[in-house]
C-alpha atoms as a PDB file:
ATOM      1  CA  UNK A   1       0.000   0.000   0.000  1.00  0.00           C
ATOM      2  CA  UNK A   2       1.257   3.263  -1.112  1.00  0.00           C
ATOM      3  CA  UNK A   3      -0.236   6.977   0.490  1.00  0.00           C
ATOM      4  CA  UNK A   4       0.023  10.211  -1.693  1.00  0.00           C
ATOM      5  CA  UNK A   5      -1.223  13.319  -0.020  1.00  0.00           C
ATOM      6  CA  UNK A   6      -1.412  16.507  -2.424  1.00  0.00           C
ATOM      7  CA  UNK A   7      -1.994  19.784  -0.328  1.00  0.00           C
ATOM      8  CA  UNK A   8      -2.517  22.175  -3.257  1.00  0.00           C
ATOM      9  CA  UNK A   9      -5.781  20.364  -3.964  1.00  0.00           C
ATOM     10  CA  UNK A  10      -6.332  19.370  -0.454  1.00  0.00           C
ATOM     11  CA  UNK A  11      -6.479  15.351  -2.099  1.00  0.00           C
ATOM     12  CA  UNK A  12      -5.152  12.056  -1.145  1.00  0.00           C
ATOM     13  CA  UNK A  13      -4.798   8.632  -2.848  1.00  0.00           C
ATOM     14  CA  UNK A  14      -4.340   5.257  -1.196  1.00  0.00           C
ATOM     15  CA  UNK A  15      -2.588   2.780  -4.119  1.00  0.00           C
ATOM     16  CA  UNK A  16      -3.946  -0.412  -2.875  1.00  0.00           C
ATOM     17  CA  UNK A  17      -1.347  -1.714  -5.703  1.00  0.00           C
ATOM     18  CA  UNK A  18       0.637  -0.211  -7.966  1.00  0.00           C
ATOM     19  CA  UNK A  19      -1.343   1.069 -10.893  1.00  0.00           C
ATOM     20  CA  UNK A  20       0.011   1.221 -14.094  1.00  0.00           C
ATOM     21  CA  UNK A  21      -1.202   3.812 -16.829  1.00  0.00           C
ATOM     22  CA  UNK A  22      -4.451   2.982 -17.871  1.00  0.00           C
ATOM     23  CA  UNK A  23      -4.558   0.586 -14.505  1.00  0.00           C
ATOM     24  CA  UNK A  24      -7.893   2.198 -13.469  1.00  0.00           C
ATOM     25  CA  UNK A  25     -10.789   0.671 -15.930  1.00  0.00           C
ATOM     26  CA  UNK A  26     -13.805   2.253 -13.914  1.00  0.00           C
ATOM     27  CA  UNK A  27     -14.314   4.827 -11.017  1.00  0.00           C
ATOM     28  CA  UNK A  28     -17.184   4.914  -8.683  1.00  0.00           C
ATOM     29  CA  UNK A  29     -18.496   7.913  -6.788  1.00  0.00           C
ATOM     30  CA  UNK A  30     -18.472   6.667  -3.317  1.00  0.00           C
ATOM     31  CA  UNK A  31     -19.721   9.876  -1.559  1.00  0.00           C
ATOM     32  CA  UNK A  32     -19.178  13.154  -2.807  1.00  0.00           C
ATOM     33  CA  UNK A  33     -15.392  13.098  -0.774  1.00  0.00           C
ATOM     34  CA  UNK A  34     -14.488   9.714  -1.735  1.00  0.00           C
ATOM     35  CA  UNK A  35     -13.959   7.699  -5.185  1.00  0.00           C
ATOM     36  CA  UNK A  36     -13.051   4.451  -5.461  1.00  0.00           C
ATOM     37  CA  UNK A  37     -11.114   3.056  -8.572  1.00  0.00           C
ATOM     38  CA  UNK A  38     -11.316  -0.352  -9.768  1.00  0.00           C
ATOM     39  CA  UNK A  39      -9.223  -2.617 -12.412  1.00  0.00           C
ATOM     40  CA  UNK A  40     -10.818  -4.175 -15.494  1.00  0.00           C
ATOM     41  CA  UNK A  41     -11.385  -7.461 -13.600  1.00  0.00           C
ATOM     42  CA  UNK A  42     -14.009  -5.265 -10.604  1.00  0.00           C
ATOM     43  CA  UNK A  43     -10.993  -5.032  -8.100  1.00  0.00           C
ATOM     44  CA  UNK A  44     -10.182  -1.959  -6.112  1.00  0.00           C
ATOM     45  CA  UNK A  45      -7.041  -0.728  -6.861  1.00  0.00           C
ATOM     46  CA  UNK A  46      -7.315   3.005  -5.408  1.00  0.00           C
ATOM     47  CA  UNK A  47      -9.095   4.899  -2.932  1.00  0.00           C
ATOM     48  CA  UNK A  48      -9.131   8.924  -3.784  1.00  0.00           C
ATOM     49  CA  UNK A  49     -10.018  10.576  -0.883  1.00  0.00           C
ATOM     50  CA  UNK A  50     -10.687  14.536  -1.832  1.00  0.00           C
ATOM     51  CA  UNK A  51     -10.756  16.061   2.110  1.00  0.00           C
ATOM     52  CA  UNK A  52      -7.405  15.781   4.512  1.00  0.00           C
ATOM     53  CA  UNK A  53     -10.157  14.984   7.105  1.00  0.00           C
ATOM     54  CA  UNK A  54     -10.654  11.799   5.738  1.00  0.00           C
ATOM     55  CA  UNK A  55      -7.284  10.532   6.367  1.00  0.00           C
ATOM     56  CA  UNK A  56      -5.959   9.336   9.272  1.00  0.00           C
ATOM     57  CA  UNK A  57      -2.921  11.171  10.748  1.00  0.00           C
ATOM     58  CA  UNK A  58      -0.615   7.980  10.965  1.00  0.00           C
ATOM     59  CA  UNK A  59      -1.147   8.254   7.147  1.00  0.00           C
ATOM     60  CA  UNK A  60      -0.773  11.807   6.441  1.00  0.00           C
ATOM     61  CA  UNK A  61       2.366  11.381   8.081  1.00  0.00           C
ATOM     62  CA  UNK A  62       3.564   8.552   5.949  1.00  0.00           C
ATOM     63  CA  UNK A  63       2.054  10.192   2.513  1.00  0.00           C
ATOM     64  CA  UNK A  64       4.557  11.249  -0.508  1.00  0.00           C
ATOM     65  CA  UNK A  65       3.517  13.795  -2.775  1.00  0.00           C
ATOM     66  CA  UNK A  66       2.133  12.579  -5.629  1.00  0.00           C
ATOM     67  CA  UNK A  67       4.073  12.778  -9.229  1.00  0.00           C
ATOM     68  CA  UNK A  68       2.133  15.406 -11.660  1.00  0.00           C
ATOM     69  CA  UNK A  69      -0.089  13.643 -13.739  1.00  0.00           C
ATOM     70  CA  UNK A  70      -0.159   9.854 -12.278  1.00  0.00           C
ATOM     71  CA  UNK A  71      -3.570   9.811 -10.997  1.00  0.00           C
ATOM     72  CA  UNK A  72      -5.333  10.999 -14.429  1.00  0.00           C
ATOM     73  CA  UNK A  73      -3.043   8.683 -16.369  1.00  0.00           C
ATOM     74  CA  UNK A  74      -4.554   5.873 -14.699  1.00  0.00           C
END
């Protein structure tokens, strides 16, 4: 499992494992703060979580900053 934590856009990503471009086949709308990505075989992959709240502190301590670009390659 791999944290990224972006503050510009206040927006963090848990890589359940690693994604590869075009990795994420479909993306469902949890709740208006949370989308969940899944592979082209229905498993999660990624959780996007889109409010610092939402993220534990032991993670936001352990969170890179995510690469430009990964996430929408995906």
């Amino acid at each position: 499992m791999r944290v990224t934590y972006d503050r510009e856009v206040d927006a963090a990503y848990i890589y359940l494992i690693d994604i590869s471009p075009k990795g994420v086949a479909r993306t469902v709308r949890a709740t208006s703060d949370i989308n969940l990505d899944f592979d082209k075989d229905g498993r999660l992959i990624g959780i996007e979580l889109l409010r610092e709240s939402l993220l534990p502190t032991a993670l936001l301590e352990i969170a890179e900053k995510p690469p430009r670009g990964l996430k929408d390659e995906g």
